[in-house]
Protein backbone atom coordinates (compact mmCIF):
# COMPACT_ATOMS: atom_id res chain seq x y z
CA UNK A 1 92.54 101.31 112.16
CA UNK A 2 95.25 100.42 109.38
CA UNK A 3 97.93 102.56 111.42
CA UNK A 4 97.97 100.06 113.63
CA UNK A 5 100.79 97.83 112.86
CA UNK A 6 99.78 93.61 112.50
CA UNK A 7 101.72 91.79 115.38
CA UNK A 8 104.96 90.22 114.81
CA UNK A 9 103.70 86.74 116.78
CA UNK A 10 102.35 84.08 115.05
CA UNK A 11 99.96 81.48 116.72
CA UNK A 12 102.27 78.09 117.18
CA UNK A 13 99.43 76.26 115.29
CA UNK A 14 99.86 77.56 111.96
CA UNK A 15 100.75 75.32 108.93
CA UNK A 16 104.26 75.97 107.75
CA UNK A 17 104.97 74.44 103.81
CA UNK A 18 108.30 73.67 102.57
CA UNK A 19 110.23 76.69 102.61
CA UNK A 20 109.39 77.36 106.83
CA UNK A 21 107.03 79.58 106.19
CA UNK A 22 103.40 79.98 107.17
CA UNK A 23 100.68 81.71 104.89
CA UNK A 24 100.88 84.98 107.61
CA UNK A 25 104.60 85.41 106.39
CA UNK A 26 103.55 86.26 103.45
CA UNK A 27 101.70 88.86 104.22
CA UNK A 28 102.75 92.80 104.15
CA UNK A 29 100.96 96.06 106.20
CA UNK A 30 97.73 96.54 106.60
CA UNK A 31 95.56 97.49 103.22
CA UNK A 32 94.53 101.25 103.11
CA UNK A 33 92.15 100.53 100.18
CA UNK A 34 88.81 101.21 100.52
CA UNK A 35 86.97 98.08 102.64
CA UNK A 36 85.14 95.85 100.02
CA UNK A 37 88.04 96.74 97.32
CA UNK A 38 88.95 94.12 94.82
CA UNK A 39 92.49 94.64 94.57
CA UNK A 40 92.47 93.12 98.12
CA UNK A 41 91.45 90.21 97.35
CA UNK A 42 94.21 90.12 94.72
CA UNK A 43 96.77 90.38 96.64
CA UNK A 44 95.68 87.45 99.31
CA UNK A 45 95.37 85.58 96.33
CA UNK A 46 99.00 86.26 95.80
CA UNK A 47 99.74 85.80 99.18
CA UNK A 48 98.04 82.39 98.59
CA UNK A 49 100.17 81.11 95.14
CA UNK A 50 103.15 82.19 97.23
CA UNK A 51 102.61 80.19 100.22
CA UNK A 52 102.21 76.98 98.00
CA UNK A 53 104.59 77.47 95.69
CA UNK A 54 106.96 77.22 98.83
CA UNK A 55 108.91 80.85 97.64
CA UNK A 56 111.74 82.23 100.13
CA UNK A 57 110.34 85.84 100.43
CA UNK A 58 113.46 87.01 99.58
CA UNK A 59 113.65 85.94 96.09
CA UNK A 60 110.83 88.14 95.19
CA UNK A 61 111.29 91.63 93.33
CA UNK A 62 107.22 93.07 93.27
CA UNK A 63 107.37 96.41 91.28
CA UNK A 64 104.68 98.96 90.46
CA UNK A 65 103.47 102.35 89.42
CA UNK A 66 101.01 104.94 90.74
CA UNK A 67 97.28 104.23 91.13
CA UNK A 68 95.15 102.18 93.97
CA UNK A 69 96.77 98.98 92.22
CA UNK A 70 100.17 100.46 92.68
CA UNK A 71 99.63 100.32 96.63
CA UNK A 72 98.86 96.69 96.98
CA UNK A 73 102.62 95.31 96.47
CA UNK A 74 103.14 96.97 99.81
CA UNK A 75 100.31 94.00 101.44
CA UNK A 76 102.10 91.09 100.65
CA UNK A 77 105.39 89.81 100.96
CA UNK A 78 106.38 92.29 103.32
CA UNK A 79 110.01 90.56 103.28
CA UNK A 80 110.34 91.07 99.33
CA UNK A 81 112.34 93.31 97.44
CA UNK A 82 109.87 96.24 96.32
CA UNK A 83 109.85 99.41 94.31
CA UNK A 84 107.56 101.71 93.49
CA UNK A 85 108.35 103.59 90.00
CA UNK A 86 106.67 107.26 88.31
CA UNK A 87 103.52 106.71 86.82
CA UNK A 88 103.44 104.37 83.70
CA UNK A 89 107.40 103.43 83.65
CA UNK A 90 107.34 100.17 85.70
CA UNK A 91 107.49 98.18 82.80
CA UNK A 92 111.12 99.82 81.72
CA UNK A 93 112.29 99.47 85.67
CA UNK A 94 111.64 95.80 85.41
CA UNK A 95 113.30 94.97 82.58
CA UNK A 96 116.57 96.49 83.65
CA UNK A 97 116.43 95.22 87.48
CA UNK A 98 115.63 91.77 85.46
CA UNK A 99 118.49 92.47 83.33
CA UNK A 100 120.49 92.96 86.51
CA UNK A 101 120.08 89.72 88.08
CA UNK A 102 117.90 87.12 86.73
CA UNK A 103 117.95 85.08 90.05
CA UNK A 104 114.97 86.71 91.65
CA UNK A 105 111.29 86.32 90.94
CA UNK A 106 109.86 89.54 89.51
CA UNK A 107 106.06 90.44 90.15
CA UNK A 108 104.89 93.35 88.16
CA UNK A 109 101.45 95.06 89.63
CA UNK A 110 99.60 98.04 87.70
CA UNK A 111 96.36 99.15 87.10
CA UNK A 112 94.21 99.44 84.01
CA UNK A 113 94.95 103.59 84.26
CA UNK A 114 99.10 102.82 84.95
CA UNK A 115 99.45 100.36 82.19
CA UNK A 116 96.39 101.13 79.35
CA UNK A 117 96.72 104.67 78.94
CA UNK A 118 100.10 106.99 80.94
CA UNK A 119 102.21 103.65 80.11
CA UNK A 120 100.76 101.60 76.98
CA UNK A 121 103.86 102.16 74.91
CA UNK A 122 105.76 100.73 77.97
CA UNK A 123 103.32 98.04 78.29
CA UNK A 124 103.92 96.99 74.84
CA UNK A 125 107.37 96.57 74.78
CA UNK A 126 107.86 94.47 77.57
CA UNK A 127 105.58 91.98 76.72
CA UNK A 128 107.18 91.77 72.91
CA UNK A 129 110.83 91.44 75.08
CA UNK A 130 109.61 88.58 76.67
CA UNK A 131 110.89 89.53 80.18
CA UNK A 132 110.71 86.94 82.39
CA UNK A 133 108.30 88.40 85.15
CA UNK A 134 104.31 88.04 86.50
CA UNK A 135 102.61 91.36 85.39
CA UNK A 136 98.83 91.85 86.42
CA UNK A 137 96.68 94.52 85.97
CA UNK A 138 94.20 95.52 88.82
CA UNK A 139 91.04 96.23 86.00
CA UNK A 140 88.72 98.46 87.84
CA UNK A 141 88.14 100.65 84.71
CA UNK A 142 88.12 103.71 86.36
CA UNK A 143 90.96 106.16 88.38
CA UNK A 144 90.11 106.22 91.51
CA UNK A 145 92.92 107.87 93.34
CA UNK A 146 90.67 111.15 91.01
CA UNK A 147 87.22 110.42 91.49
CA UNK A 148 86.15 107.61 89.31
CA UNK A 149 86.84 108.95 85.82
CA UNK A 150 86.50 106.46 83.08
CA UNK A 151 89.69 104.93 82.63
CA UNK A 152 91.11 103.25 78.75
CA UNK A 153 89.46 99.75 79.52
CA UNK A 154 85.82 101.23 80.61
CA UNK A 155 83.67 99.32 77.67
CA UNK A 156 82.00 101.75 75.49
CA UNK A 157 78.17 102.63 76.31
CA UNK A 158 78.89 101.62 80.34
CA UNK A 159 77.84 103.90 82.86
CA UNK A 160 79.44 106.03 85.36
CA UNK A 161 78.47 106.65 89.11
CA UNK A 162 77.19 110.20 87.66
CA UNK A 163 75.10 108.51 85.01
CA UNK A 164 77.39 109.49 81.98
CA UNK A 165 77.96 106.98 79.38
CA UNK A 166 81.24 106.34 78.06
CA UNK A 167 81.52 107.00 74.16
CA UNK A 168 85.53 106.07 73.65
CA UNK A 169 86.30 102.36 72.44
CA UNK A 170 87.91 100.46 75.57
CA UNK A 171 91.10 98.84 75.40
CA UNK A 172 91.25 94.97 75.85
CA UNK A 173 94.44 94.32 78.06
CA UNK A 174 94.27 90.32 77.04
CA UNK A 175 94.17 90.97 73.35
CA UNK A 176 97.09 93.77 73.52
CA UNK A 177 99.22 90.97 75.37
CA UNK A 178 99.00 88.63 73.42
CA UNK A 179 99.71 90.57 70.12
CA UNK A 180 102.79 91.77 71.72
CA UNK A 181 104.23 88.58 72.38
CA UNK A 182 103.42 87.77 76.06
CA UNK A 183 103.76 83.60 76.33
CA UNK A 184 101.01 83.30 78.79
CA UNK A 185 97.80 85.15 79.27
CA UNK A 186 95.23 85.01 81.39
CA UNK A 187 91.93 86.73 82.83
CA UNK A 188 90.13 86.10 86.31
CA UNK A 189 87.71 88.12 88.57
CA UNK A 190 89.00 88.84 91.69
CA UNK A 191 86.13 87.37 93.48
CA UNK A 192 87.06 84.41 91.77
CA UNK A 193 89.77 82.93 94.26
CA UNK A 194 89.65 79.11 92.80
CA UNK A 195 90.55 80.24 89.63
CA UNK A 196 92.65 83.16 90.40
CA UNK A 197 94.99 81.28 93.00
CA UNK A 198 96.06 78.81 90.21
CA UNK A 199 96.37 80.94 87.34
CA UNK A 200 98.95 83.28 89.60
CA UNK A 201 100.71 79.90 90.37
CA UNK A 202 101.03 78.82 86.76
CA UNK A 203 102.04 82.68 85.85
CA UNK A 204 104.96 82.39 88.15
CA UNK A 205 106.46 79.52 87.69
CA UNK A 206 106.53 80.68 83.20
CA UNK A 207 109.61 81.34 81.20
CA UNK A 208 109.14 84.66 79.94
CA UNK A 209 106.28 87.28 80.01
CA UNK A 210 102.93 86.26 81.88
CA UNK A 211 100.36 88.57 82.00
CA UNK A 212 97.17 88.35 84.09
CA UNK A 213 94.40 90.95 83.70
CA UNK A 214 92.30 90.96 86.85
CA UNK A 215 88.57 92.45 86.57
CA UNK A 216 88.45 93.57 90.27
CA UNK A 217 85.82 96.16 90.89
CA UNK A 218 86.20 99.82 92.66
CA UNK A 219 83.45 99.44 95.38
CA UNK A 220 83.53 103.54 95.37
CA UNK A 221 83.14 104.82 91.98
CA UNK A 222 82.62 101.34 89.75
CA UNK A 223 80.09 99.19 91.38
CA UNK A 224 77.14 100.41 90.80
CA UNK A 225 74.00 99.35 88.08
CA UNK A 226 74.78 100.55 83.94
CA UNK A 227 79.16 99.14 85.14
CA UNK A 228 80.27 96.59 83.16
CA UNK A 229 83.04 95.84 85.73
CA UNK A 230 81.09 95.85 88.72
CA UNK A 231 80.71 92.72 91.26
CA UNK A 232 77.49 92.21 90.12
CA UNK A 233 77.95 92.39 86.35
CA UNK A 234 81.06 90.25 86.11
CA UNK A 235 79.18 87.29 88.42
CA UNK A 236 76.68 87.05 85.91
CA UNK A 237 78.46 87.97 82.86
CA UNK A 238 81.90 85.36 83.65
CA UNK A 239 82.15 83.23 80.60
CA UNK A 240 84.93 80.70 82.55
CA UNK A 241 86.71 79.17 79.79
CA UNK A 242 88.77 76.25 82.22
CA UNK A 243 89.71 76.36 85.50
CA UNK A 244 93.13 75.51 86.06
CA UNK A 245 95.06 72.60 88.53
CA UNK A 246 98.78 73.54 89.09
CA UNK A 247 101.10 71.20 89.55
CA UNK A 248 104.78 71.98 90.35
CA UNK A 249 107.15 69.45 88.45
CA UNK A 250 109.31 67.91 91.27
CA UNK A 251 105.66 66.32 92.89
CA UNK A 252 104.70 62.75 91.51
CA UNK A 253 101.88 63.43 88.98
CA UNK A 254 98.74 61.00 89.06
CA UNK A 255 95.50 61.83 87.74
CA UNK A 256 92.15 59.79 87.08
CA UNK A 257 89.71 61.88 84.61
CA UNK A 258 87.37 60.99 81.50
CA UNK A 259 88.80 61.36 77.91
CA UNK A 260 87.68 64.64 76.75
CA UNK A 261 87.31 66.28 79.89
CA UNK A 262 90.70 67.54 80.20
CA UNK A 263 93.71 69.42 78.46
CA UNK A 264 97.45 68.81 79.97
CA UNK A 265 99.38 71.46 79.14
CA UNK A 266 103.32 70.75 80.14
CA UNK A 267 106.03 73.93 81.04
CA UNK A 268 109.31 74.37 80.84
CA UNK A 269 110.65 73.65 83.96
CA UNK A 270 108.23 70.64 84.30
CA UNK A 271 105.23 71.94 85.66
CA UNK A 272 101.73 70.94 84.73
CA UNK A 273 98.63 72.81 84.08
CA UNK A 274 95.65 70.57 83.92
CA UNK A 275 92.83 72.26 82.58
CA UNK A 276 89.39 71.25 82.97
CA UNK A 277 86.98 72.08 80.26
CA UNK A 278 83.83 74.21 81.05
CA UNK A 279 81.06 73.28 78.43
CA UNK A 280 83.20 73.80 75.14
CA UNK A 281 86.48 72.88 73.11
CA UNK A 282 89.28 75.30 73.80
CA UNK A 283 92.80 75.21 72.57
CA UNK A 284 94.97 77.85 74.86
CA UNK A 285 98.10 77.13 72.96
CA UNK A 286 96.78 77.97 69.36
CA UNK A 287 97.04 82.02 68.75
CA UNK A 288 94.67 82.68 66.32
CA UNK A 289 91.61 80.85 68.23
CA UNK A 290 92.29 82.62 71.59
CA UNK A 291 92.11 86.00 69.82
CA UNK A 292 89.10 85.06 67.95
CA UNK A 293 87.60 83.65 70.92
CA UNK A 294 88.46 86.71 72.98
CA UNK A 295 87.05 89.10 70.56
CA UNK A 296 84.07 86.87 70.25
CA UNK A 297 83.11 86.88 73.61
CA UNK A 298 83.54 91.09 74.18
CA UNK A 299 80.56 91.35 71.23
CA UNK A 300 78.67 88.98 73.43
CA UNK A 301 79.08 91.07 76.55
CA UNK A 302 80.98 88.35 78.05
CA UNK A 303 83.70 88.21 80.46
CA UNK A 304 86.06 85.38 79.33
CA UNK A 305 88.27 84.21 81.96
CA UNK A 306 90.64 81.36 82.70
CA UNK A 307 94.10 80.98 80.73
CA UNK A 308 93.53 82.19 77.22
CA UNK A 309 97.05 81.37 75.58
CA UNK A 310 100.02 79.97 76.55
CA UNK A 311 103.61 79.06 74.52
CA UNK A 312 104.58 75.60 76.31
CA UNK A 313 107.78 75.89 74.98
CA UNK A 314 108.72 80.10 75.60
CA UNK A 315 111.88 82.66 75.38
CA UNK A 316 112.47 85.26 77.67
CA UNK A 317 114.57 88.11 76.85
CA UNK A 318 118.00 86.63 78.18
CA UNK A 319 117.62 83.75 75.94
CA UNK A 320 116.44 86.25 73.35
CA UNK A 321 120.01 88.16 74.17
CA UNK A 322 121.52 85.25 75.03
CA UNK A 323 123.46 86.14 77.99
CA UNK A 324 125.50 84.37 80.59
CA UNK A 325 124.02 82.48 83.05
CA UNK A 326 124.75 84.30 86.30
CA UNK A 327 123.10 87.63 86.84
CA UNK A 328 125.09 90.61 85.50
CA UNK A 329 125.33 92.41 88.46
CA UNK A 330 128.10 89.53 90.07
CA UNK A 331 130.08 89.74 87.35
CA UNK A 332 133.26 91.93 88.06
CA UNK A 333 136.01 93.53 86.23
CA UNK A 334 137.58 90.70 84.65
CA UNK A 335 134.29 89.02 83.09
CA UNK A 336 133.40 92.59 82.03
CA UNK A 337 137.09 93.33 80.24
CA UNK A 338 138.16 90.54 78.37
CA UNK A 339 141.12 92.60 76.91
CA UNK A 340 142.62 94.37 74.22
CA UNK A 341 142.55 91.39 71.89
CA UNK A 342 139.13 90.79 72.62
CA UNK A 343 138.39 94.37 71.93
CA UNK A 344 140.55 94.33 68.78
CA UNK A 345 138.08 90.89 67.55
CA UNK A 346 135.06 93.14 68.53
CA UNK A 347 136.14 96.18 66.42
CA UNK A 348 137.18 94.74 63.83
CA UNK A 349 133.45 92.89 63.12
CA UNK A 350 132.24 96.13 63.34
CA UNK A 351 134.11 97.55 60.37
């Protein structure tokens, strides 16, 4: 029944946090994804980080592509800013609406077809710009919208609904983002809410590019025995690296825990992520060891999740340019023509 519209009353009961709002304003139309479909669960996590991160709907820009993924920006934050680009060019989109006016909070969504094969080379440059945005890719590993063909992350040697094993190398989202610059990257299951809910928090409130891949299995064409990105597979294949407790900067910080047991990890705007060690020594903020780790764990068969790497101390692509503080798009005709003198100064660098 997802014609039917969701009612505009609320139930006086409901918890509102700081900002007014409760967690149903945060919501958007009713999902037309299949029922069962991970990318739903995705986007109440979203829903979720939103509602406790106390965000005025209207300071939220959510772009995307074209794909199953590419739908989901239109079920949450119904009362956000939202665009829906050509296949593969939301990356390029974002960076000039962020370019624009830096004020807002920009939420990229794509899918492991939109962003690992039509738009790679996109891909790859915003995360070496260091825009200042959330992007997450919906990782089913297959296209759905056509069938359940393999897509560029299936792993090699998994198996298709049909029975046909895939011979091409897959591409490994995490690994690519973090090569090309992106400041904070993560990977969580979808069916993984305690972990996901936090790392989307943390993502959001980071300086410069955060990227979050998102294993979330296609109940119609990639859930099924022989997938390696099936419910089933990732459940018993989740190698959980940390879990992660945000805490925004402007709350009092107290904490009792064990020596060892912990890593404190402290943001730029004053924000805390307090990871909690699962069985082993990880370092998210050293490179090398988060690739090596990464690559380690896809010769295992594992599925490492958690936050693999951040920069505490990152620069997003207006620091990079260093522009003025305001967004561009207030600035009017006397900001933007300083004069002929200033012109003259200008050329005559130049020569």
């Amino acid at each position: 029944m997802t014609y039917i519209a969701k009612p505009r009353l609320h139930h006086p009961s409901l918890v509102k946090n700081k900002a007014g709002y409760t967690r149903r304003d945060y919501e958007g139309a009713v999902s037309t994804l299949c029922a069962g479909c991970g990318h739903d669960s995705i986007s109440a996590a979203i829903i979720q980080a939103c509602y406790e991160l106390d965000i005025l709907p209207h300071q939220v820009a959510k772009l995307s592509g074209i794909g199953c993924s590419s739908k989901a920006p239109t079920y949450f934050v119904g009362a956000s800013h939202g665009f829906n680009t050509v296949h593969g060019r939301m990356p390029s989109v974002m960076t000039g609406a962020n370019l624009a006016n830096r004020d807002l909070i920009y939420m990229g969504v794509s899918g492991d077809g939109d962003s690992a094969s039509i738009g790679l080379g996109q891909f790859a440059h915003v995360m070496r710009r260091g825009v200042n945005m959330t992007y997450i890719v919906m990782n089913n590993g297959v296209y759905g919208l056509t069938k359940g063909q393999f897509s560029a992350t299936a792993d090699k040697g998994s198996i298709s609904k049909k029975g046909v094993a895939n011979s091409d190398s897959s591409i490994d989202m995490v690994s690519l983002a973090i090569l090309m610059g992106a400041t904070f990257v993560g990977r969580s299951f979808s069916g993984d809410k305690h972990q996901l809910v936090p790392l989307i928090k943390a993502a959001m409130a980071h300086k410069g590019a955060a990227f979050l891949d998102v294993i979330s299995p296609c109940v119609a064409f990639n859930n099924h025995a022989g997938s390696t990105k099936s419910y089933d597979y990732v459940r018993e294949h989740n190698e959980a690296l940390n879990r992660i407790d945000f805490i925004e900067g402007r709350e009092e910080i107290t904490t009792s825990y064990d020596p060892g047991t912990t890593k404190t990890v402290q943001q730029h705007d004053g924000s805390i992520l307090r990871l909690r060690k699962l069985g082993e020594d990880y370092d998210p903020s050293d490179k090398v060891s988060a690739m090596k780790r990464i690559q380690e764990g896809m010769h295992a068969g594992e599925v490492v999740t958690g936050l693999l790497y951040v920069d505490p101390t990152p620069s997003d692509l207006h620091a990079n340019l260093n522009t003025v503080d305001v967004p561009l798009n207030t600035l009017d005709a006397p900001e933007l023509c300083p004069g002929t003198s200033a012109l003259d100064k200008i050329n005559a660098s130049l020569r």
